[in-house]
N, C-alpha and C. Protein backbone atom coordinates (compact mmCIF):
# COMPACT_ATOMS: atom_id res chain seq x y z
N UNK A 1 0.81 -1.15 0.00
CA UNK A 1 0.00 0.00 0.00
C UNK A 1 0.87 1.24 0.00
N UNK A 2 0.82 2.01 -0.74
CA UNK A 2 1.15 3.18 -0.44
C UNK A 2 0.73 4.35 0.56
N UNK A 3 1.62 5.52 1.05
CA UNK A 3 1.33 6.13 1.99
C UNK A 3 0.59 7.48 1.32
N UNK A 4 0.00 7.93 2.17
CA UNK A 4 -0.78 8.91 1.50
C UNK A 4 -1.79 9.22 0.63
N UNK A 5 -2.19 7.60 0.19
CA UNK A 5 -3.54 6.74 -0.22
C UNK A 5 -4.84 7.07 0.53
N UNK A 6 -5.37 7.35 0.02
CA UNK A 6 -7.06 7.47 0.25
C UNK A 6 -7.83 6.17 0.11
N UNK A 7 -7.41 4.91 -0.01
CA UNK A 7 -8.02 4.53 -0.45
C UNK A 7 -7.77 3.02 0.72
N UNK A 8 -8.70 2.16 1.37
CA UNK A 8 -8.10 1.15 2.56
C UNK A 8 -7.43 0.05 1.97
N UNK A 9 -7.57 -0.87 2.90
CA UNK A 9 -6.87 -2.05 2.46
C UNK A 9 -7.71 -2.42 1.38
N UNK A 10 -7.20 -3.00 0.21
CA UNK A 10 -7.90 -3.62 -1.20
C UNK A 10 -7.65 -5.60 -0.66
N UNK A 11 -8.69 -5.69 -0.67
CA UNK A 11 -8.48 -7.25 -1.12
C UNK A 11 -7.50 -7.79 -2.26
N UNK A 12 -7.36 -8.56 -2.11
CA UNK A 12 -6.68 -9.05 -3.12
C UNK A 12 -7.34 -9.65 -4.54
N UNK A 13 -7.22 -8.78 -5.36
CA UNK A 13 -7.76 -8.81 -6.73
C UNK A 13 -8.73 -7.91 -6.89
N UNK A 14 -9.14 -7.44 -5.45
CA UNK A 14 -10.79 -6.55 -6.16
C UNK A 14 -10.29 -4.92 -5.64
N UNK A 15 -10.93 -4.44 -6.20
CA UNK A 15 -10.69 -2.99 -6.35
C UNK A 15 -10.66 -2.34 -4.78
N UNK A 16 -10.06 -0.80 -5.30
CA UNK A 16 -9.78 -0.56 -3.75
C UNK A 16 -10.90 0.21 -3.24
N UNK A 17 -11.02 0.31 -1.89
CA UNK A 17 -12.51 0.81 -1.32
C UNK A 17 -12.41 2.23 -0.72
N UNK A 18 -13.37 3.14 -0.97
CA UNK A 18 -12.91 4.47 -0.87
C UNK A 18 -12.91 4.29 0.92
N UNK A 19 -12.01 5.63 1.20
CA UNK A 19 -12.09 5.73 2.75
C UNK A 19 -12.85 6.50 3.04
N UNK A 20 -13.81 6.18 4.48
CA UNK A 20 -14.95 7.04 4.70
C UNK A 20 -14.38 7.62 5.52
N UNK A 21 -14.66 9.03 6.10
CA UNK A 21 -14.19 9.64 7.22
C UNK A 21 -15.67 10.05 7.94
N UNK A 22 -15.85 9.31 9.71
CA UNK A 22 -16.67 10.23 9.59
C UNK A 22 -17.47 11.18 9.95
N UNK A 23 -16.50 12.07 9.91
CA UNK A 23 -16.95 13.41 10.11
C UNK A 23 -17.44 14.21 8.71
N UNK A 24 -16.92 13.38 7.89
CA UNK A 24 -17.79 14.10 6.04
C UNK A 24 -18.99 13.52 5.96
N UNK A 25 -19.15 12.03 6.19
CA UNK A 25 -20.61 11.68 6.15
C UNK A 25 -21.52 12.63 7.29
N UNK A 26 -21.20 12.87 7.94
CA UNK A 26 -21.70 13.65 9.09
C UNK A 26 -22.22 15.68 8.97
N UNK A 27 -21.33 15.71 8.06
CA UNK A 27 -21.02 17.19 7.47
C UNK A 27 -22.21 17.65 6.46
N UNK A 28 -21.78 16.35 5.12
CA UNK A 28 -22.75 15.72 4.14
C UNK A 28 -24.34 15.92 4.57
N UNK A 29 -24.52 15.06 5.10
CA UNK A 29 -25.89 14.83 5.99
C UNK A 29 -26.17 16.23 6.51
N UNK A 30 -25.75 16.60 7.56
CA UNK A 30 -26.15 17.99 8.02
C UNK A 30 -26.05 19.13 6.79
N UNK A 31 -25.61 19.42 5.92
CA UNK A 31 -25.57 20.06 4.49
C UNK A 31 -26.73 19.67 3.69
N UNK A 32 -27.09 18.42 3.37
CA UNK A 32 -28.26 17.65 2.75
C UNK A 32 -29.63 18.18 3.82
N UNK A 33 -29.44 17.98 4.92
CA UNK A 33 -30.88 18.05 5.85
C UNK A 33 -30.86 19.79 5.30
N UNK A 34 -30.36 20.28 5.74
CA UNK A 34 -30.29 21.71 5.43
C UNK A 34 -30.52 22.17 4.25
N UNK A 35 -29.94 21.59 3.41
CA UNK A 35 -31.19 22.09 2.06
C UNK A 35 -32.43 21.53 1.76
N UNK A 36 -32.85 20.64 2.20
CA UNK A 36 -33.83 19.94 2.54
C UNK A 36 -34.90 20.88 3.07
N UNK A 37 -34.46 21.44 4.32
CA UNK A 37 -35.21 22.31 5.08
C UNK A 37 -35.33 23.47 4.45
N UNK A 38 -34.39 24.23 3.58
CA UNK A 38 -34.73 25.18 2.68
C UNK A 38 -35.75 24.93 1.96
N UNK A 39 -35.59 24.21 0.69
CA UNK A 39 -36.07 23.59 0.13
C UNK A 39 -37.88 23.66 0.64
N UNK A 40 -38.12 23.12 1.66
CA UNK A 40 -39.63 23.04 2.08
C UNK A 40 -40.04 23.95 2.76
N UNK A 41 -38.81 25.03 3.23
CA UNK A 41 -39.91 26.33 3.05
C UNK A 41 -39.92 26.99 2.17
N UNK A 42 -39.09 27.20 1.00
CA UNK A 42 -39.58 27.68 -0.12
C UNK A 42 -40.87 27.28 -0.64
N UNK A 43 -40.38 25.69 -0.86
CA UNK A 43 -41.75 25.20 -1.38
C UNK A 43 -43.11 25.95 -0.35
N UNK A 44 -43.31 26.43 0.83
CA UNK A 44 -44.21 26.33 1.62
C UNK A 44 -44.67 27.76 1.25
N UNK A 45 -43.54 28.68 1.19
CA UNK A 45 -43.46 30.26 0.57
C UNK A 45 -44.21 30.31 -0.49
N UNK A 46 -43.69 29.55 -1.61
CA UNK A 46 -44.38 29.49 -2.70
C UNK A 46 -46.14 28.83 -2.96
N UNK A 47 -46.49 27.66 -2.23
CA UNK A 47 -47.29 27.73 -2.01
C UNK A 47 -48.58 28.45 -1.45
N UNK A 48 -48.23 29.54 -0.64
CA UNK A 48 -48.47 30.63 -0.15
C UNK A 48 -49.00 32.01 -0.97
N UNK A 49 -47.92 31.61 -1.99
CA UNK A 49 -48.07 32.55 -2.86
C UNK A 49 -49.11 32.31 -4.03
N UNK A 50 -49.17 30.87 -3.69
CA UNK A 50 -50.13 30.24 -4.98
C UNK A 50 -51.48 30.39 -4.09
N UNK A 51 -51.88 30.19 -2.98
CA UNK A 51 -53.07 30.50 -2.39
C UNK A 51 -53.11 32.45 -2.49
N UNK A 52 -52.39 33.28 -2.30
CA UNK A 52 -52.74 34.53 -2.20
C UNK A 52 -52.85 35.27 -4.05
N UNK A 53 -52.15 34.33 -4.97
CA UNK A 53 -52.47 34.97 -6.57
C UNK A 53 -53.83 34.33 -6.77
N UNK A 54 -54.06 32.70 -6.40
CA UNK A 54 -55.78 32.38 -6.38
C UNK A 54 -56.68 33.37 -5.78
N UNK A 55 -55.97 33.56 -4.72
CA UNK A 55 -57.85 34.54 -3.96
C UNK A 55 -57.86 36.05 -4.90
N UNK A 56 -56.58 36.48 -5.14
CA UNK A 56 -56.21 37.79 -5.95
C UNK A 56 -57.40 37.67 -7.62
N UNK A 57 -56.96 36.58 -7.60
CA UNK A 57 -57.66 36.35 -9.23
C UNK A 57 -59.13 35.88 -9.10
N UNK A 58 -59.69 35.48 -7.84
CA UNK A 58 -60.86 35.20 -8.00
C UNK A 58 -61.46 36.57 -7.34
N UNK A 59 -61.38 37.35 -6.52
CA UNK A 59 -61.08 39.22 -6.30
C UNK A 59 -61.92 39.78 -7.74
N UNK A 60 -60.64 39.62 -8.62
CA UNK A 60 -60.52 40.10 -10.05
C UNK A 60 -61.82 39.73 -10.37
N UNK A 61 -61.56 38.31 -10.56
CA UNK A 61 -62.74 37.56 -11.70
C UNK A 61 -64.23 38.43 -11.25
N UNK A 62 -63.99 38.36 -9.91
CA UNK A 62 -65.53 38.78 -9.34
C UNK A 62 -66.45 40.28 -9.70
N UNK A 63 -64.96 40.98 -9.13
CA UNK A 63 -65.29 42.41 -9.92
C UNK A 63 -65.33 42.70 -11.06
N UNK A 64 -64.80 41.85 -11.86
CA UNK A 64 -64.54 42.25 -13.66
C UNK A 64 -66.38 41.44 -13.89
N UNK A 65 -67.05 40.15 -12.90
CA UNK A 65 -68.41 39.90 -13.82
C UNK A 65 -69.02 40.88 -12.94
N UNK A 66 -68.75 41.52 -11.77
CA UNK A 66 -70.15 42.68 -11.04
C UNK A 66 -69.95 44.31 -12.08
N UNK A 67 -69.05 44.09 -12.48
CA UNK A 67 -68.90 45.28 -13.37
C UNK A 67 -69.53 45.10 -14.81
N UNK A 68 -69.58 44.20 -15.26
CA UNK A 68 -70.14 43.75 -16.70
C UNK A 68 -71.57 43.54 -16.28
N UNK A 69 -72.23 43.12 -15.19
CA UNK A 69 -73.19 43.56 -14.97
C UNK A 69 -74.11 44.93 -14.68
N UNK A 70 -73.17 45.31 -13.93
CA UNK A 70 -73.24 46.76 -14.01
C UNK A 70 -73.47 47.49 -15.59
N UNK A 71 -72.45 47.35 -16.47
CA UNK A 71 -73.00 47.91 -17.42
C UNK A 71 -73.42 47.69 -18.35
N UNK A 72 -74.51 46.25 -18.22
CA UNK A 72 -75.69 46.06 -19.17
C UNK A 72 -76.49 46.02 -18.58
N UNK A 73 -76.77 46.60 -17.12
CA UNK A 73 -77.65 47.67 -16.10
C UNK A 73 -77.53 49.02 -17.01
N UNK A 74 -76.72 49.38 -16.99
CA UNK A 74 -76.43 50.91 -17.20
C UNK A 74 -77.22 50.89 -18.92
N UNK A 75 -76.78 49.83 -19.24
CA UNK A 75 -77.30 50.04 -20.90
C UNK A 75 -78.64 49.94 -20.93
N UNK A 76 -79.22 48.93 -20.23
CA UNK A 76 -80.56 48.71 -20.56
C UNK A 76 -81.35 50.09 -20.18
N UNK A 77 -81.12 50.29 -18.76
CA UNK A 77 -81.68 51.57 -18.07
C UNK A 77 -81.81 52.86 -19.61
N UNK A 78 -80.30 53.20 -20.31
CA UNK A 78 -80.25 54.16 -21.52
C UNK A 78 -81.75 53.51 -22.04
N UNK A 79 -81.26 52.24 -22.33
CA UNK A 79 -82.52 52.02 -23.62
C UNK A 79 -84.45 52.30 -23.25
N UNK A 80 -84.40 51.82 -21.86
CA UNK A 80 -85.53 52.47 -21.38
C UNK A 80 -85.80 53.86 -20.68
N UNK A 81 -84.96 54.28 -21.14
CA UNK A 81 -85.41 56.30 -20.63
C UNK A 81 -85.71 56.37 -19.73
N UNK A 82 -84.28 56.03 -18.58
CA UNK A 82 -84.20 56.42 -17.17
C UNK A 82 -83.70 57.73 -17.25
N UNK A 83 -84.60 58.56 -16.19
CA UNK A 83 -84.17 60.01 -15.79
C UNK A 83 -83.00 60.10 -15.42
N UNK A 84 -82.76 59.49 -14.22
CA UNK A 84 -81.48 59.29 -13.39
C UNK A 84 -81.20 57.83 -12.97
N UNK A 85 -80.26 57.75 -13.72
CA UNK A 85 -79.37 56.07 -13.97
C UNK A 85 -79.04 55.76 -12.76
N UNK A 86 -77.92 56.75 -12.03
CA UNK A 86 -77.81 56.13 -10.98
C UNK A 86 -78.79 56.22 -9.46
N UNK A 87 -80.18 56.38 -9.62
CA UNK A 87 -80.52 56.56 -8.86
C UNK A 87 -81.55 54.95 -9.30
N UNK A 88 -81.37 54.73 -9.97
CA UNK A 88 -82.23 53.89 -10.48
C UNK A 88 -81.56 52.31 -10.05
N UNK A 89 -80.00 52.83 -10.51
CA UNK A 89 -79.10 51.45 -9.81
C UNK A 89 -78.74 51.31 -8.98
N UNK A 90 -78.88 52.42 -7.58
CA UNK A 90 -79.45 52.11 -6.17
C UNK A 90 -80.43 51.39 -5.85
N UNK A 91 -81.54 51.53 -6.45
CA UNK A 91 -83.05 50.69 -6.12
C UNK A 91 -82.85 49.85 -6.37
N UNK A 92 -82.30 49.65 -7.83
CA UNK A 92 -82.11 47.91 -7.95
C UNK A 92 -81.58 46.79 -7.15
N UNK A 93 -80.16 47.54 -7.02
CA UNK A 93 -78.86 46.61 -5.82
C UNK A 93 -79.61 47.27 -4.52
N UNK A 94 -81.10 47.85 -4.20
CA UNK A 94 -80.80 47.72 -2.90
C UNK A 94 -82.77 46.59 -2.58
N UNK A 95 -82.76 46.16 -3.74
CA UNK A 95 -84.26 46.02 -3.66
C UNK A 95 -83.92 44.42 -4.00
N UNK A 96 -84.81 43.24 -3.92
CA UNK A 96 -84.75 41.84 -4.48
C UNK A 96 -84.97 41.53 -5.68
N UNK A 97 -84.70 42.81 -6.57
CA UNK A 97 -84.65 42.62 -8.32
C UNK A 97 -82.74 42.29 -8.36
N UNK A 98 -82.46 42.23 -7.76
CA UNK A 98 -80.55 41.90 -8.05
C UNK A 98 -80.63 40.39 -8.92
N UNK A 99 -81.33 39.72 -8.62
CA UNK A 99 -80.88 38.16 -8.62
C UNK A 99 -81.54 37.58 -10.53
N UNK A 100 -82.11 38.94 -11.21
CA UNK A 100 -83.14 38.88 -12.50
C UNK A 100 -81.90 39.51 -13.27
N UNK A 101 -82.43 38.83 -14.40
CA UNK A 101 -81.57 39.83 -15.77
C UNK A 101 -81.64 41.18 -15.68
N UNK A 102 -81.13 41.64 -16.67
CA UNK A 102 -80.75 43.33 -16.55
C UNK A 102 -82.64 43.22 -17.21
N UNK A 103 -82.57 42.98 -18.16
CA UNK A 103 -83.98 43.38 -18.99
C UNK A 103 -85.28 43.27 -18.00
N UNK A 104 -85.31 42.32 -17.00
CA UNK A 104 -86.50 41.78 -16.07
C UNK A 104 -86.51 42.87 -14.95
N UNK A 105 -85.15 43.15 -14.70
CA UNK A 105 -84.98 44.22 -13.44
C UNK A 105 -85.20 45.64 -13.61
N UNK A 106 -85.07 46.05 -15.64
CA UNK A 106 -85.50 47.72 -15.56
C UNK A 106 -87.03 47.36 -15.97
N UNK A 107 -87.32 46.66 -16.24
CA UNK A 107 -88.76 46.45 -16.78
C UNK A 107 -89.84 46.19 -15.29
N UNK A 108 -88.70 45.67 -14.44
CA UNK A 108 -90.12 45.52 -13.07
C UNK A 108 -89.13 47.03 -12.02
N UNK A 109 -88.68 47.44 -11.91
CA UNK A 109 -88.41 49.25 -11.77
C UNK A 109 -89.41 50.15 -12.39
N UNK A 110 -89.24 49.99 -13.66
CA UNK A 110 -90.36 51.04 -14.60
C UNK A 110 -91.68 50.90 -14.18
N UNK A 111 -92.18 49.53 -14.06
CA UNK A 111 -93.67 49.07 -13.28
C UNK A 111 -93.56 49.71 -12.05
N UNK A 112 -93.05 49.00 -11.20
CA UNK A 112 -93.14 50.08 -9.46
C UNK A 112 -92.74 51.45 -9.67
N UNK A 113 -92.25 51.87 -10.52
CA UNK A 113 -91.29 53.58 -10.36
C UNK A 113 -91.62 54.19 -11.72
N UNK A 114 -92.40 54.79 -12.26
CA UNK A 114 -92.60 55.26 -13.91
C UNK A 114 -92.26 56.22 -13.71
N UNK A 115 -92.15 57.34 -12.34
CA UNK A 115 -91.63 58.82 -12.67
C UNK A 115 -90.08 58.69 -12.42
N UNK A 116 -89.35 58.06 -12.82
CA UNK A 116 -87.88 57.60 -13.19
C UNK A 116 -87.88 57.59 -14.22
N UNK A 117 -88.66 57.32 -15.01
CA UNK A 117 -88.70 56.70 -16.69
C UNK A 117 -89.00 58.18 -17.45
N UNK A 118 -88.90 58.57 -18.47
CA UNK A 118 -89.06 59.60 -19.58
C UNK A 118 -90.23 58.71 -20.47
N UNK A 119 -91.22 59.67 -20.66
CA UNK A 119 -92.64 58.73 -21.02
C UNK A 119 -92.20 58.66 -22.65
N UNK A 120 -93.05 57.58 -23.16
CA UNK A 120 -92.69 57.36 -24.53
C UNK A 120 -92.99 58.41 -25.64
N UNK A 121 -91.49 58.77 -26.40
CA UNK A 121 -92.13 59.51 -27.46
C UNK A 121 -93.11 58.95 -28.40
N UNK A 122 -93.79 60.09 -29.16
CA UNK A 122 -95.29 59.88 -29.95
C UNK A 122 -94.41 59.15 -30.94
N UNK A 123 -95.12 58.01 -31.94
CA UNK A 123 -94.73 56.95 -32.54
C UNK A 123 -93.85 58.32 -33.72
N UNK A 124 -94.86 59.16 -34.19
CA UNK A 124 -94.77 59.75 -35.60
C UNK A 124 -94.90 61.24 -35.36
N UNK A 125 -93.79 62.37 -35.16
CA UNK A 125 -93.50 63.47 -34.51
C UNK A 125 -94.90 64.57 -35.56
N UNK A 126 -95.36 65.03 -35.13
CA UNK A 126 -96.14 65.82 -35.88
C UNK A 126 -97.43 65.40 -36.02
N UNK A 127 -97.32 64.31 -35.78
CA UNK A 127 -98.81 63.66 -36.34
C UNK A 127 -99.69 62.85 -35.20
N UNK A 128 -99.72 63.80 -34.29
CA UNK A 128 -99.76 63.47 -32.74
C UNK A 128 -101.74 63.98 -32.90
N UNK A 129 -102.04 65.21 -33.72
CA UNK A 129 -103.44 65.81 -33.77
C UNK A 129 -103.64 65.49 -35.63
N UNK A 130 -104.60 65.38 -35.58
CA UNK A 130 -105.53 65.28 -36.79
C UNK A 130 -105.99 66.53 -37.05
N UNK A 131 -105.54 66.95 -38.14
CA UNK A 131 -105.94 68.58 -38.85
C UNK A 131 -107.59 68.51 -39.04
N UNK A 132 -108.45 69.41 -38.81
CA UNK A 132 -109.77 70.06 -38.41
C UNK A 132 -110.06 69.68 -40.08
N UNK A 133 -110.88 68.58 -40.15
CA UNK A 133 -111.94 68.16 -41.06
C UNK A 133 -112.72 69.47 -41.56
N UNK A 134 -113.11 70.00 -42.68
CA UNK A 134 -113.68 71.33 -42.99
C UNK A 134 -115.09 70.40 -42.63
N UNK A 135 -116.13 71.64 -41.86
CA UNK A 135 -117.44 71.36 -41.05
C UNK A 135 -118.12 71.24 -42.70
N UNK A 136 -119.02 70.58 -42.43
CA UNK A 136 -120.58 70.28 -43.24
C UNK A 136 -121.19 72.46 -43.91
N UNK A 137 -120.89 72.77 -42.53
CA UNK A 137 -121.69 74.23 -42.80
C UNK A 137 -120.35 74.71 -43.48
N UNK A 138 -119.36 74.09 -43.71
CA UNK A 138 -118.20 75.35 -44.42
C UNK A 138 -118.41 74.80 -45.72
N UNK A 139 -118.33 73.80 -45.81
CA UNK A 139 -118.70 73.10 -47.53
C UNK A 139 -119.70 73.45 -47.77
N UNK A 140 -120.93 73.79 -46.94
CA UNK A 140 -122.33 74.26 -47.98
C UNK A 140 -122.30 75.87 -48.18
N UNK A 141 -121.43 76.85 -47.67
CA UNK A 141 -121.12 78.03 -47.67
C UNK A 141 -120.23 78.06 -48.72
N UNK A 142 -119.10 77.21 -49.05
CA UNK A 142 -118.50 77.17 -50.40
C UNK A 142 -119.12 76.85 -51.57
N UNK A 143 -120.02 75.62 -51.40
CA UNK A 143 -120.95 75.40 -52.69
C UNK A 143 -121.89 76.59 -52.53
N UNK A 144 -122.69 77.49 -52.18
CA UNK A 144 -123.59 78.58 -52.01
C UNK A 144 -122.48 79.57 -53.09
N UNK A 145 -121.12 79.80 -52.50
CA UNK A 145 -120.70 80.90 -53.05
C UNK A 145 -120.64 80.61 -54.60
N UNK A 146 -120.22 79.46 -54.96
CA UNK A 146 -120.19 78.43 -56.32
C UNK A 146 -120.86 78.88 -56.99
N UNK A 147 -122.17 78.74 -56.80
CA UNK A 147 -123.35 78.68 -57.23
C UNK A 147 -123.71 79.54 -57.59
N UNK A 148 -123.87 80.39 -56.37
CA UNK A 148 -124.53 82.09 -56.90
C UNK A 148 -123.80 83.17 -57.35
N UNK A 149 -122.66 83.07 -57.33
CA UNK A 149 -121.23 83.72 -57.41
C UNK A 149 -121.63 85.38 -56.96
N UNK A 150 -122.62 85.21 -56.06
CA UNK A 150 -122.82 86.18 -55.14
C UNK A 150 -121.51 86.87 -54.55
N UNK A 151 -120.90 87.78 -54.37
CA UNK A 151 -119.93 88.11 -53.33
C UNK A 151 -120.21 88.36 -52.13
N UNK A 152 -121.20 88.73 -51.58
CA UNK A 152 -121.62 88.92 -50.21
C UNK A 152 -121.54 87.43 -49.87
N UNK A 153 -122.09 86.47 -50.38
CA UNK A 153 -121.98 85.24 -49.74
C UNK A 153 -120.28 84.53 -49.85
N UNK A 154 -119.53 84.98 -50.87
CA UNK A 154 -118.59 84.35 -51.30
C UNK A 154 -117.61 85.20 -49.85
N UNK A 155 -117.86 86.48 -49.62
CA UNK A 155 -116.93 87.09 -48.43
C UNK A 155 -117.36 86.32 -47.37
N UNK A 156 -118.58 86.18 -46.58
CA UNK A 156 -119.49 85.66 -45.60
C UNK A 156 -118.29 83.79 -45.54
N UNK A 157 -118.12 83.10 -46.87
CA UNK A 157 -117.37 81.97 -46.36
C UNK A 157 -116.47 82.30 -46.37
N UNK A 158 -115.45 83.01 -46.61
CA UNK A 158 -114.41 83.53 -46.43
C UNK A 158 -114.08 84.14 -45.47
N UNK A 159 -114.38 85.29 -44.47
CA UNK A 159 -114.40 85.27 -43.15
C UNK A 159 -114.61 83.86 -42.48
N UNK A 160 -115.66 83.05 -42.45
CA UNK A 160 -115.52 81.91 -42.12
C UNK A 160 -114.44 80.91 -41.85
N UNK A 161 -114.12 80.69 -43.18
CA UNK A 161 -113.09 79.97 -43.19
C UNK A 161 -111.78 80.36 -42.90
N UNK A 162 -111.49 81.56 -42.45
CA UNK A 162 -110.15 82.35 -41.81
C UNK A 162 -110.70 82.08 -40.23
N UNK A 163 -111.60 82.08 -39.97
CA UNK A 163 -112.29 82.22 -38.38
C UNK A 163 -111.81 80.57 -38.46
């Protein structure tokens, strides 16, 4: 054997066997446990972090669908000629219409509450009155003037028909 070998007694013919010391297996081990123990609180950190980006994102998710509700509230309300929108989407979120579509919830508002609502414009702008049918006595005052081509009678429907 040589001196200054690392390596113990070798049998004869079979290879030589490393030397253990041990205070390295000992070193080893305490180095190994120790990252070990790192190791699982990271992992535990990180896990941590995976429960606080879940609740973060379900946070999100929640407000991003109460907001999209919100504004096909807000739209429908436009489409039915709410005075004041947001006074209208107080009643709603504070009344037991929350849990109905947007369309069911301004439609049963407008029923309980119509002076919120702007009343419906006339179908056809202008054509709301029917223009004054000429009377029976104005047509027989025009055929009279026709006829007799009187002028006293022909002025007589003519004042008339300015009156």
């Amino acid at each position: 054997m040589k001196q200054g070998s690392q390596t113990g007694p070798s049998p004869i013919g079979g290879n030589p066997e490393p030397a253990t010391d041990p205070t390295i297996a000992i070193s080893e081990e305490v180095v190994w446990k120790a990252r070990a123990e790192q190791a699982e609180e990271e992992l535990a950190a990180a896990l941590n972090q995976i429960d606080d980006l879940k609740s973060q994102l379900e946070a999100a998710t929640h407000a991003a669908s109460a907001e999209h509700a919100r504004r096909n509230l807000e739209h429908e309300l436009a489409r039915a000629g709410a005075i004041d929108a947001e006074a209208c989407l107080l009643l709603i979120e504070s009344s037991d219409l929350s849990d109905l579509d947007p369309a069911t919830q301004v439609a049963e508002l407008r029923r309980r509450r119509p002076h919120l609502f702007r009343h419906p414009a006339p179908s056809a702008p202008g054509a709301t009155r029917m223009p004054h049918a000429p009377s029976d006595e104005l047509a027989d005052m025009a055929e009279r003037a026709r006829t007799t081509g009187d002028r006293a009678v022909l002025l007589r429907y003519l004042r008339r028909r300015r009156a």
